[in-house]
N, C-alpha and C. Protein backbone atom coordinates (compact mmCIF):
# COMPACT_ATOMS: atom_id res chain seq x y z
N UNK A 1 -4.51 55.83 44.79
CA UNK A 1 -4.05 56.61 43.66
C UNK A 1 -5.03 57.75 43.43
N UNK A 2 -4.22 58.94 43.20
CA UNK A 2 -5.36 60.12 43.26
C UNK A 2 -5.05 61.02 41.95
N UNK A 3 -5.55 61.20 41.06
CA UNK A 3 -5.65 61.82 39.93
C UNK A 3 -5.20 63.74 40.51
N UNK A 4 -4.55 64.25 39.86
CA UNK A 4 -4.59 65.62 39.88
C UNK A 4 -4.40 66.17 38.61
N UNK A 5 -5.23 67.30 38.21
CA UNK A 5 -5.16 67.87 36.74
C UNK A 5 -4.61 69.02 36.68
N UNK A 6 -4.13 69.31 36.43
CA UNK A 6 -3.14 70.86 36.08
C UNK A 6 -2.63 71.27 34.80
N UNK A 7 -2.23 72.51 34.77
CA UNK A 7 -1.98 73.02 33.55
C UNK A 7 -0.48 72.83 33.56
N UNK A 8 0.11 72.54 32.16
CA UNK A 8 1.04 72.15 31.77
C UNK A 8 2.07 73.57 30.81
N UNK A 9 3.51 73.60 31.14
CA UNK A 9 4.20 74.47 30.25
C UNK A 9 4.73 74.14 29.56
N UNK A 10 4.62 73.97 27.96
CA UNK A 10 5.81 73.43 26.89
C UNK A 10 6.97 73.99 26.93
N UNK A 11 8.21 73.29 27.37
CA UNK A 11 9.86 73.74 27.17
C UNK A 11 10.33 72.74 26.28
N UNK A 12 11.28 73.16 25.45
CA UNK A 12 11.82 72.44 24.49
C UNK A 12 12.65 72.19 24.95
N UNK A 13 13.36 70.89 24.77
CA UNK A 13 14.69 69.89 25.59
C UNK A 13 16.06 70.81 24.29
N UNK A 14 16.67 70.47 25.07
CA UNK A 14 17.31 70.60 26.53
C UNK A 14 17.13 71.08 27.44
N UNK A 15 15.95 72.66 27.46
CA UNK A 15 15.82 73.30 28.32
C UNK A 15 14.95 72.21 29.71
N UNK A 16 14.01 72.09 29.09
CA UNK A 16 13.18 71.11 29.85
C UNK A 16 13.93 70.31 31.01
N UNK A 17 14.98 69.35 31.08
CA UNK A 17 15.38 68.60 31.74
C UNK A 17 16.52 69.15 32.68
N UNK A 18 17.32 70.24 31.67
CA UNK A 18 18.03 71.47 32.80
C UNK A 18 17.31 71.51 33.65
N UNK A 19 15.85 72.17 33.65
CA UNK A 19 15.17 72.26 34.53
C UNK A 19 14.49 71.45 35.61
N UNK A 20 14.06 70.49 35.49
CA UNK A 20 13.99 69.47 36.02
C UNK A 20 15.44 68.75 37.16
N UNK A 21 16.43 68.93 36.54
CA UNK A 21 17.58 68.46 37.01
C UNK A 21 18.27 69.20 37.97
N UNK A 22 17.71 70.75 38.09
CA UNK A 22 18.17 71.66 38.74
C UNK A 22 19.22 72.54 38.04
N UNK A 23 19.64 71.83 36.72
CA UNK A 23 20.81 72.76 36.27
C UNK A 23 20.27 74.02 35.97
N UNK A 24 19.52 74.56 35.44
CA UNK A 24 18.84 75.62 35.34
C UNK A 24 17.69 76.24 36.05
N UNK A 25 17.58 77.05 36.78
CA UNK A 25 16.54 77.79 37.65
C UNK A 25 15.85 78.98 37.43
N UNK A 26 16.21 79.60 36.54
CA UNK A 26 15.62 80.36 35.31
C UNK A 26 15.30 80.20 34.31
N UNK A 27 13.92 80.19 33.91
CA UNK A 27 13.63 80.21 32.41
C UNK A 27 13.18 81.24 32.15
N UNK A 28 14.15 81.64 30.33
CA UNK A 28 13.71 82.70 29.59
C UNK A 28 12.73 82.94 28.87
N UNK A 29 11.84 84.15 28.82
CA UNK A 29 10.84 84.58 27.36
C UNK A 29 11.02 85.92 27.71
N UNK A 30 10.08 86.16 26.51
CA UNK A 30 9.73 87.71 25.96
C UNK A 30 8.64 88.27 26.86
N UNK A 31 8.30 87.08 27.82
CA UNK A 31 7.18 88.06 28.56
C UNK A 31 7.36 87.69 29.72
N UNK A 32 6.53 88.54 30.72
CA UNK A 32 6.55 88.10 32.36
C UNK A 32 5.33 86.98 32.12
N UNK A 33 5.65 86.11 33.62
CA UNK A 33 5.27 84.65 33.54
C UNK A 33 4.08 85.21 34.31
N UNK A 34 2.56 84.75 33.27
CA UNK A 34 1.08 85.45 33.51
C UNK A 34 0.94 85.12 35.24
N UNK A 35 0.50 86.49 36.11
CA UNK A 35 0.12 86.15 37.85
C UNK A 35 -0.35 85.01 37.52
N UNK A 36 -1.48 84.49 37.11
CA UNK A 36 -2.17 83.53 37.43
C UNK A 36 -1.40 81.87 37.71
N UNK A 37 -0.02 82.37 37.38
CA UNK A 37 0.75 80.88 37.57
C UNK A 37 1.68 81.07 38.54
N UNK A 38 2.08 82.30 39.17
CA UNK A 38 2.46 82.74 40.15
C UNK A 38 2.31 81.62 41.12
N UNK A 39 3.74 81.04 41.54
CA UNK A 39 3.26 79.81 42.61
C UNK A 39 2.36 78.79 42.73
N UNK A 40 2.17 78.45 41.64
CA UNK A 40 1.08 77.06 40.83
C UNK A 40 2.21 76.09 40.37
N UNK A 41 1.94 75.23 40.95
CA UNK A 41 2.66 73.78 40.36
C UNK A 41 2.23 73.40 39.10
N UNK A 42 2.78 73.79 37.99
CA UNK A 42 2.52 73.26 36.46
C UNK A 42 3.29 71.85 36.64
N UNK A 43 2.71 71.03 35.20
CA UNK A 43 3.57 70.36 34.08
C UNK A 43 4.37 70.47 33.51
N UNK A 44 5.05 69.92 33.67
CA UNK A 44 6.63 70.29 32.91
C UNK A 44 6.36 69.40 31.80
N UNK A 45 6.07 69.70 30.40
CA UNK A 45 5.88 69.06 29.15
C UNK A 45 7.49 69.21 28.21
N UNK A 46 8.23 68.32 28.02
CA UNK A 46 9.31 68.36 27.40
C UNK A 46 9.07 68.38 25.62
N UNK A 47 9.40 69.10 25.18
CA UNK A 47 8.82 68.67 23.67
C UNK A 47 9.99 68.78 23.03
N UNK A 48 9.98 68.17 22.32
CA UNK A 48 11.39 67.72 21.07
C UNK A 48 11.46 68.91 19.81
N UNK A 49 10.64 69.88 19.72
CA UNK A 49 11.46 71.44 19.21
C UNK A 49 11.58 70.68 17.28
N UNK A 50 12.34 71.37 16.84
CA UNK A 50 12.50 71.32 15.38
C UNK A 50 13.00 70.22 15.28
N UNK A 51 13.43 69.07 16.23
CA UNK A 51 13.99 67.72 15.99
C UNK A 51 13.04 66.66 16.03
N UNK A 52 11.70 66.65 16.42
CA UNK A 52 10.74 66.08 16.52
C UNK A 52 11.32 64.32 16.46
N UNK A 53 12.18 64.15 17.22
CA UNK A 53 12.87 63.04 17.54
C UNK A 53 11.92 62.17 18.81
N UNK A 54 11.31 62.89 19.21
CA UNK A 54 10.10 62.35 20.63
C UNK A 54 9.14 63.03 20.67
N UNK A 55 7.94 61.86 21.33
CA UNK A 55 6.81 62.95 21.19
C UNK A 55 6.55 63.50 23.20
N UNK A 56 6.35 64.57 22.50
CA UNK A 56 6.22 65.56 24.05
C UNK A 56 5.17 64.54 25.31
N UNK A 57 6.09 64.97 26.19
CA UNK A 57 5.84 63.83 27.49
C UNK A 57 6.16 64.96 28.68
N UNK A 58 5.41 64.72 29.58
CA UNK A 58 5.81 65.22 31.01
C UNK A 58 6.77 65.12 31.64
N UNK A 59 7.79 65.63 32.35
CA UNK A 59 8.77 64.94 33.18
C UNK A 59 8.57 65.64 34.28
N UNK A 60 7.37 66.15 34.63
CA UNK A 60 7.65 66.47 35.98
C UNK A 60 7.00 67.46 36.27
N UNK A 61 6.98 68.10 37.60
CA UNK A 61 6.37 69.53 38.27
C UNK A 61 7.06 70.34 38.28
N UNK A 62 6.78 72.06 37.77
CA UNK A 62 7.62 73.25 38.28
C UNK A 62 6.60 74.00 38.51
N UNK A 63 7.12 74.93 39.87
CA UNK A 63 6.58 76.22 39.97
C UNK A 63 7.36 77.28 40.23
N UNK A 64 6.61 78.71 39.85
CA UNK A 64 7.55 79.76 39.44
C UNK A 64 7.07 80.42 40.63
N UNK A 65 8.33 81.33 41.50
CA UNK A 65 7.78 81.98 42.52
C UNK A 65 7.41 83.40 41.55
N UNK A 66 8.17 83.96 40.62
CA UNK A 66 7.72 85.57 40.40
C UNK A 66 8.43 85.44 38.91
N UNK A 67 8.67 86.43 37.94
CA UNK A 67 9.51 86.79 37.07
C UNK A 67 9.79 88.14 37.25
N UNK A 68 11.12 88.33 36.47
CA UNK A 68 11.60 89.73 36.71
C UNK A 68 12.13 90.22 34.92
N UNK A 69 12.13 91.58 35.00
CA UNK A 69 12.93 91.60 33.81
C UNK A 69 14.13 91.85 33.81
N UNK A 70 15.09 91.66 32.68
CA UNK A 70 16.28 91.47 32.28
C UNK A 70 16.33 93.21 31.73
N UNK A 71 17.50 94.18 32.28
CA UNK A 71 17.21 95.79 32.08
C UNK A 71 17.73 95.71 30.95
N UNK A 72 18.95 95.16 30.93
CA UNK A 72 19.93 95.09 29.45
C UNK A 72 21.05 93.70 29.33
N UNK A 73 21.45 93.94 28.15
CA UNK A 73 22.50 92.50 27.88
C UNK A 73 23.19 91.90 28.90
N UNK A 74 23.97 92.99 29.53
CA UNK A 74 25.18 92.59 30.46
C UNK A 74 23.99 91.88 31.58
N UNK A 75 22.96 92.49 31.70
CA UNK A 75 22.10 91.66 33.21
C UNK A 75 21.89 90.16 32.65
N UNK A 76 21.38 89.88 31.33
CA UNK A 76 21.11 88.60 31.01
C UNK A 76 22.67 87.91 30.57
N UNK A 77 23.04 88.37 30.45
CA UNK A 77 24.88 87.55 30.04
C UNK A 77 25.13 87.46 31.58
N UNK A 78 24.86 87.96 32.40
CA UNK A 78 25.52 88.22 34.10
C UNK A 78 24.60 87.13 34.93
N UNK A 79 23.92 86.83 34.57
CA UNK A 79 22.85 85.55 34.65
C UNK A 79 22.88 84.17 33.80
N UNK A 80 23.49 83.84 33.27
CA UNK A 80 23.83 82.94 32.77
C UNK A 80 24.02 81.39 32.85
N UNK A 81 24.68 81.61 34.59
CA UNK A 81 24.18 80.36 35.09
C UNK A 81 22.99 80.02 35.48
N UNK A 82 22.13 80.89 35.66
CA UNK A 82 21.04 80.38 36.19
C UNK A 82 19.96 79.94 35.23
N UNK A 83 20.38 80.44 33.73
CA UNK A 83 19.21 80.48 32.54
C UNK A 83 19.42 79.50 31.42
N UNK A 84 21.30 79.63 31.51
CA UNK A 84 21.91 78.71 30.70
C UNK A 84 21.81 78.87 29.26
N UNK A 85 21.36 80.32 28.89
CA UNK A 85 21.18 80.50 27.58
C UNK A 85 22.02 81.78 26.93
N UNK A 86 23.16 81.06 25.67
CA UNK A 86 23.90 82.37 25.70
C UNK A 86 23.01 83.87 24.89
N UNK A 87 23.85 84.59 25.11
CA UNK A 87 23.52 85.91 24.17
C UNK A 87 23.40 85.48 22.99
N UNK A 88 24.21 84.92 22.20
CA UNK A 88 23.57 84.77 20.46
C UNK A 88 23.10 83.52 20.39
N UNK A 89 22.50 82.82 21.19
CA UNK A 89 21.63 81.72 21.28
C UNK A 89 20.54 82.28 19.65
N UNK A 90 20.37 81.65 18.63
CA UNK A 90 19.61 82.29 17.71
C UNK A 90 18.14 82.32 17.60
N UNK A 91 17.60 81.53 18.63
CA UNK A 91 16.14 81.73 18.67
C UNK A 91 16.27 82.22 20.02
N UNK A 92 16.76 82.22 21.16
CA UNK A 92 16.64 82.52 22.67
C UNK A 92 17.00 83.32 23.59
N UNK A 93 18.61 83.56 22.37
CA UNK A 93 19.31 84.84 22.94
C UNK A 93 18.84 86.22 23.17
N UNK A 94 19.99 87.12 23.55
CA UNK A 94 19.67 88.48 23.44
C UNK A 94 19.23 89.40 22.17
N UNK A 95 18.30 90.22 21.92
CA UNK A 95 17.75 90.62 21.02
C UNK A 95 17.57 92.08 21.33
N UNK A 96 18.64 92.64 20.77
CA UNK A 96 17.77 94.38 21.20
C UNK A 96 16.35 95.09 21.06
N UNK A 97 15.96 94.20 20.13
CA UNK A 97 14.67 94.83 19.97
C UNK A 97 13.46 94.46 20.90
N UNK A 98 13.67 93.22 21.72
CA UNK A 98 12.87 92.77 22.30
C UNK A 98 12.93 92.43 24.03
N UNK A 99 12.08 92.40 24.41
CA UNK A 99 12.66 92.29 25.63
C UNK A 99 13.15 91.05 26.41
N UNK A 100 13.36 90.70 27.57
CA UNK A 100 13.80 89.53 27.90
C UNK A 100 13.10 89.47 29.57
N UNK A 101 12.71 88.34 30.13
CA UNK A 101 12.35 87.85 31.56
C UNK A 101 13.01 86.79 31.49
N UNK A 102 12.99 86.92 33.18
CA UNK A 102 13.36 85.62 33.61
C UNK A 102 12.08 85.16 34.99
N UNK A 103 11.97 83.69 34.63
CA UNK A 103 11.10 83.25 35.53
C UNK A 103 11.78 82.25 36.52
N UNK A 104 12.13 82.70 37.80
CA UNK A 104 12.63 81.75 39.06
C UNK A 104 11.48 80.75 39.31
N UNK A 105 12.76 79.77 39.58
CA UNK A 105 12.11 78.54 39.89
C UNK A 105 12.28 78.50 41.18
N UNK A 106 11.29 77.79 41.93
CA UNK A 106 10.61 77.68 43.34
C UNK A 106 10.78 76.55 43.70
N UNK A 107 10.12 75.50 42.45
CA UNK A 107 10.30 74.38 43.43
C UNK A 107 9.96 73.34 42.04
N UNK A 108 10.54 71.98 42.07
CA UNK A 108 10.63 71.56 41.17
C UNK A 108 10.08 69.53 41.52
N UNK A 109 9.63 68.99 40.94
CA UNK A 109 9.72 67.44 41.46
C UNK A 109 9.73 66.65 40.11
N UNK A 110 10.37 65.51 40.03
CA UNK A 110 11.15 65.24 38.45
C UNK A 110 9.89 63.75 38.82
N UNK A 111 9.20 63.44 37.61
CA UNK A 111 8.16 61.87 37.79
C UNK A 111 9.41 60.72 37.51
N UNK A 112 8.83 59.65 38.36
CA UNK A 112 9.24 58.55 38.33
C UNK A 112 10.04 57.82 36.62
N UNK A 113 8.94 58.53 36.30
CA UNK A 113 9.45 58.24 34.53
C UNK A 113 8.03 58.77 33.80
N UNK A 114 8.53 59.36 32.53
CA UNK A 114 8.14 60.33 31.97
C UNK A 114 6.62 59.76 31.32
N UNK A 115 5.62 60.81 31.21
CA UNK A 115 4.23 59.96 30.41
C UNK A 115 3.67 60.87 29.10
N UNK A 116 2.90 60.61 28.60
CA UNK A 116 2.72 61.00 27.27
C UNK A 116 1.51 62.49 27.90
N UNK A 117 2.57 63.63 26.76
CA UNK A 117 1.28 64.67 27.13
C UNK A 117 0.32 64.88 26.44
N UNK A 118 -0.53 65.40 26.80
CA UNK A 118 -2.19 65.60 26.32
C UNK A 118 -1.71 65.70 24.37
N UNK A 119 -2.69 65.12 23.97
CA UNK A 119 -2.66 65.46 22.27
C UNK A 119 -2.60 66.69 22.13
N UNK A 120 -3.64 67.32 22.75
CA UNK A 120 -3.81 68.85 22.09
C UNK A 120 -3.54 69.78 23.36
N UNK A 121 -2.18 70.04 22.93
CA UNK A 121 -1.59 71.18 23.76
C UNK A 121 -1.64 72.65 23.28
N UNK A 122 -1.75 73.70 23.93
CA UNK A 122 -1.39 74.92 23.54
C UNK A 122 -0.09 75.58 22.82
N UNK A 123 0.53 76.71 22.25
CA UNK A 123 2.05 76.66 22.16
C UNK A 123 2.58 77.03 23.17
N UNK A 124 1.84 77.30 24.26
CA UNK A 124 2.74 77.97 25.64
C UNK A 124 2.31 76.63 26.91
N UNK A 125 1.10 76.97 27.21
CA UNK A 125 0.47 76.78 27.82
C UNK A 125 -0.69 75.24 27.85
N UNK A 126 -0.45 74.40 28.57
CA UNK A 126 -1.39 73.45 28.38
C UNK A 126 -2.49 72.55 29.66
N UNK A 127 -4.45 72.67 29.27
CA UNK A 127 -4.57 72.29 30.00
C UNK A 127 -4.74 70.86 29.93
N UNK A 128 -5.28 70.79 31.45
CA UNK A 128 -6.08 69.40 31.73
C UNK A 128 -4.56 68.11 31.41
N UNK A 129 -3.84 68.29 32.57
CA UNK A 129 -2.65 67.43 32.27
C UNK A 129 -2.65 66.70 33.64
N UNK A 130 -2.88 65.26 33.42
CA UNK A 130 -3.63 64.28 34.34
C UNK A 130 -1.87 64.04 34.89
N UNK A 131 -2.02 63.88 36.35
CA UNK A 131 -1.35 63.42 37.02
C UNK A 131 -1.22 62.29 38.33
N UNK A 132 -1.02 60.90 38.58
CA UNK A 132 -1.11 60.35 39.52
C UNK A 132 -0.22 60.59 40.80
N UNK A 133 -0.81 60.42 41.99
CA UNK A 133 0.05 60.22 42.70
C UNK A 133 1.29 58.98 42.76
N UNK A 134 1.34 57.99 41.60
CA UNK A 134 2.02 57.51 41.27
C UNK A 134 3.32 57.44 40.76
N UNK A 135 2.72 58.81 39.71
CA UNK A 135 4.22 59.04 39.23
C UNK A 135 4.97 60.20 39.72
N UNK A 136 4.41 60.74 40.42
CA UNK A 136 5.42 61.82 41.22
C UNK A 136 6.36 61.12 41.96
């Protein structure tokens, strides 16, 4: 059994397990996904969002090959399957004022079953997220 530590990304479920599951291969934000994670196998930290129905747990590995931006509406509505998020989505959707990315997914591996994530996570970003070769 071999310990590996990596940095972890908070997605709020549903998105989280889309991802994981393959239904979704794009994830959206307001910014391009920082180089430094450019093709880095993160944590996939699922967190339970304004329903706080579960407490945030890992389900798994993603890595992002690049992000791109979204020029205008029709490009992110024209993408849809891949992001799974509509235009008046009210926290996620399209927003004229702001901008939109999308971050492709590369490569993905779902854990055996899910484990508890670090107490003190970042709001984006989280380190030091212990992983066995067990539960991959």
């Amino acid at each position: 059994m071999t310990d590996q530590i990596v940095s972890g990304l908070n997605i709020q479920e549903p998105w989280a397990s889309f991802l994981i599951n393959g239904t979704k291969s794009v994830e959206t934000r307001s910014y391009p996904l920082p180089k430094k994670y450019e093709g880095v196998e993160l944590a996939l930290i699922a967190t339970p969002g304004r329903s706080r129905k579960f407490k945030a747990r890992i389900i798994g590995t993603i890595t992002f090959s690049h992000s791109f931006k979204y020029e205008n509406v029709f490009d992110f509505e024209s993408d849809y399957q891949r992001h799974l998020v509509s235009i008046d989505h009210k926290d996620y959707g399209w927003k004229n004022n702001n901008t939109k990315y999308g971050w492709v997914v590369s490569d993905k591996k779902k854990l055996n079953s899910p484990i508890d994530a670090p107490s003190k996570r970042g709001i984006i970003f989280t380190r030091g997220c212990c992983l066995t070769t067990e539960t991959l």
